[in-house]
C-alpha atoms as a PDB file:
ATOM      1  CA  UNK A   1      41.235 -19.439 -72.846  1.00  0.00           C
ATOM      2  CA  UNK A   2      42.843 -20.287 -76.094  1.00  0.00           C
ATOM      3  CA  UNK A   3      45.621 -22.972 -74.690  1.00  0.00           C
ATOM      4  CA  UNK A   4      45.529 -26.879 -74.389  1.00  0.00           C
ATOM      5  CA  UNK A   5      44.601 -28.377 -70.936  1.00  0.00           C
ATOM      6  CA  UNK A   6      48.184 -29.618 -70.254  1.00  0.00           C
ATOM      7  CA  UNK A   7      49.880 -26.246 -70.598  1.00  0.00           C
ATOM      8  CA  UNK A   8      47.193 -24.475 -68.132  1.00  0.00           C
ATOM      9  CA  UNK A   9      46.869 -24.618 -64.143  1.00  0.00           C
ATOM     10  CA  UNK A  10      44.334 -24.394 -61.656  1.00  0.00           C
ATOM     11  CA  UNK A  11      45.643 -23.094 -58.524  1.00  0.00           C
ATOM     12  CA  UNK A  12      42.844 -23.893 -56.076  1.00  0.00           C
ATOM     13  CA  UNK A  13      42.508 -24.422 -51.466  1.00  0.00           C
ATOM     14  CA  UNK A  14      39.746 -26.867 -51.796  1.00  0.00           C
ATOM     15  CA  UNK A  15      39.448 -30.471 -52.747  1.00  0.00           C
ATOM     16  CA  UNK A  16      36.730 -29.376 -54.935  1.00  0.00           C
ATOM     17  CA  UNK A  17      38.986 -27.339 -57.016  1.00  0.00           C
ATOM     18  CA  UNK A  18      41.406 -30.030 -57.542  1.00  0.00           C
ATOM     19  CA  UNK A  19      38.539 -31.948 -58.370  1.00  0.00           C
ATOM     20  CA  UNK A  20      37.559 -29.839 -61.067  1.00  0.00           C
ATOM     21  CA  UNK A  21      40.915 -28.900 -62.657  1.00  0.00           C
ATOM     22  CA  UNK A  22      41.588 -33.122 -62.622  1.00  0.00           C
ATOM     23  CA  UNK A  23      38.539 -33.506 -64.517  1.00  0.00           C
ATOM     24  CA  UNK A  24      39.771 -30.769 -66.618  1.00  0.00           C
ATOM     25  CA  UNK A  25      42.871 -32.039 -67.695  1.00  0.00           C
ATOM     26  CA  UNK A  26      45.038 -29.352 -65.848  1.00  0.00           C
ATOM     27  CA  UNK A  27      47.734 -29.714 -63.939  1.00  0.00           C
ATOM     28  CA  UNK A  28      46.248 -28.776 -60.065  1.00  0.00           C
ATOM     29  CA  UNK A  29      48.196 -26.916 -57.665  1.00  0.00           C
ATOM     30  CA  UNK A  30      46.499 -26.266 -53.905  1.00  0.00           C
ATOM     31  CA  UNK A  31      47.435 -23.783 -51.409  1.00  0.00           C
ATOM     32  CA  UNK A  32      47.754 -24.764 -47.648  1.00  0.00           C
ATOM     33  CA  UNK A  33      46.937 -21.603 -46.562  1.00  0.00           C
ATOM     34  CA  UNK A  34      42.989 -21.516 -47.734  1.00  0.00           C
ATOM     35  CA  UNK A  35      39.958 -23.293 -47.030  1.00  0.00           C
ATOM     36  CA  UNK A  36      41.067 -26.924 -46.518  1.00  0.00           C
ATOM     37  CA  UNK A  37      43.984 -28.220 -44.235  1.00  0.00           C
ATOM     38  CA  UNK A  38      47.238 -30.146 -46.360  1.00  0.00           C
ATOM     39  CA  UNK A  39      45.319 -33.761 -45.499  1.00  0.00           C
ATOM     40  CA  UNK A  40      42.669 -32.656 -48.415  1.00  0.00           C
ATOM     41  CA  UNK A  41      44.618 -31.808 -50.455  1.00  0.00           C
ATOM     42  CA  UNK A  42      46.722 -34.608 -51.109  1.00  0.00           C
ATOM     43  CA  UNK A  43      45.556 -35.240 -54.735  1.00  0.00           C
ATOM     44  CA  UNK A  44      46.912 -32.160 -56.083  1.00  0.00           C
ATOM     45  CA  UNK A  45      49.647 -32.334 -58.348  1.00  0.00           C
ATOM     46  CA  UNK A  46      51.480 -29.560 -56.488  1.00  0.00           C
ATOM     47  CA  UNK A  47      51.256 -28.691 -52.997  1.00  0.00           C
ATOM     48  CA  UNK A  48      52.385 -24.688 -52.022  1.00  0.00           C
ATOM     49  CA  UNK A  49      52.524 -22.806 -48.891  1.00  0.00           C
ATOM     50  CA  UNK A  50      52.930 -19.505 -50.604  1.00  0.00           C
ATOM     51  CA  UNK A  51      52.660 -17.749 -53.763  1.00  0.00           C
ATOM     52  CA  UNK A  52      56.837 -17.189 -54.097  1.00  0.00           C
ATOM     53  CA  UNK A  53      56.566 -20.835 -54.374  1.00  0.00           C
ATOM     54  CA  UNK A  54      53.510 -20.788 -57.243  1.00  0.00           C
ATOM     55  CA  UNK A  55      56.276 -18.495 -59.357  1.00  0.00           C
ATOM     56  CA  UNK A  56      59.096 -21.074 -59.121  1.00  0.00           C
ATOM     57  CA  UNK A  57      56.855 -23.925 -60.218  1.00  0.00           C
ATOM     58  CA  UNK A  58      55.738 -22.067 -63.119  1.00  0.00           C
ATOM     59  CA  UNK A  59      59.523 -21.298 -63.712  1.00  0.00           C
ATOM     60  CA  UNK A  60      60.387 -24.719 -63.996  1.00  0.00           C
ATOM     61  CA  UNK A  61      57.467 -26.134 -66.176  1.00  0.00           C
END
């Protein structure tokens, strides 16, 4: 996509996505509203519950 790893982010609902963005380089972000409950999720950098929330972290980084 034209940008380094550390400025992009994966915003995935699986373990497998935060999987893949780690290996990456990318800075993960996982929804609790998709495939996998919060438990699974617990590697992600960021945890959301809804996209308003996906906005503000973007704001701040």
């Amino acid at each position: 996509l034209g940008t380094e790893p550390e400025r992009a982010i994966i915003v995935g609902d699986s373990d497998f996505d935060i999987q893949a963005g780690k290996a990456a380089g990318l800075t993960t972000v996982a929804v609790t509203y998709g495939f996998r409950d919060r438990a699974m999720l617990g590697n992600a950098d960021f945890l959301i519950d809804n996209m308003a929330q996906l906005l503000t972290l973007i704001e701040k980084q």
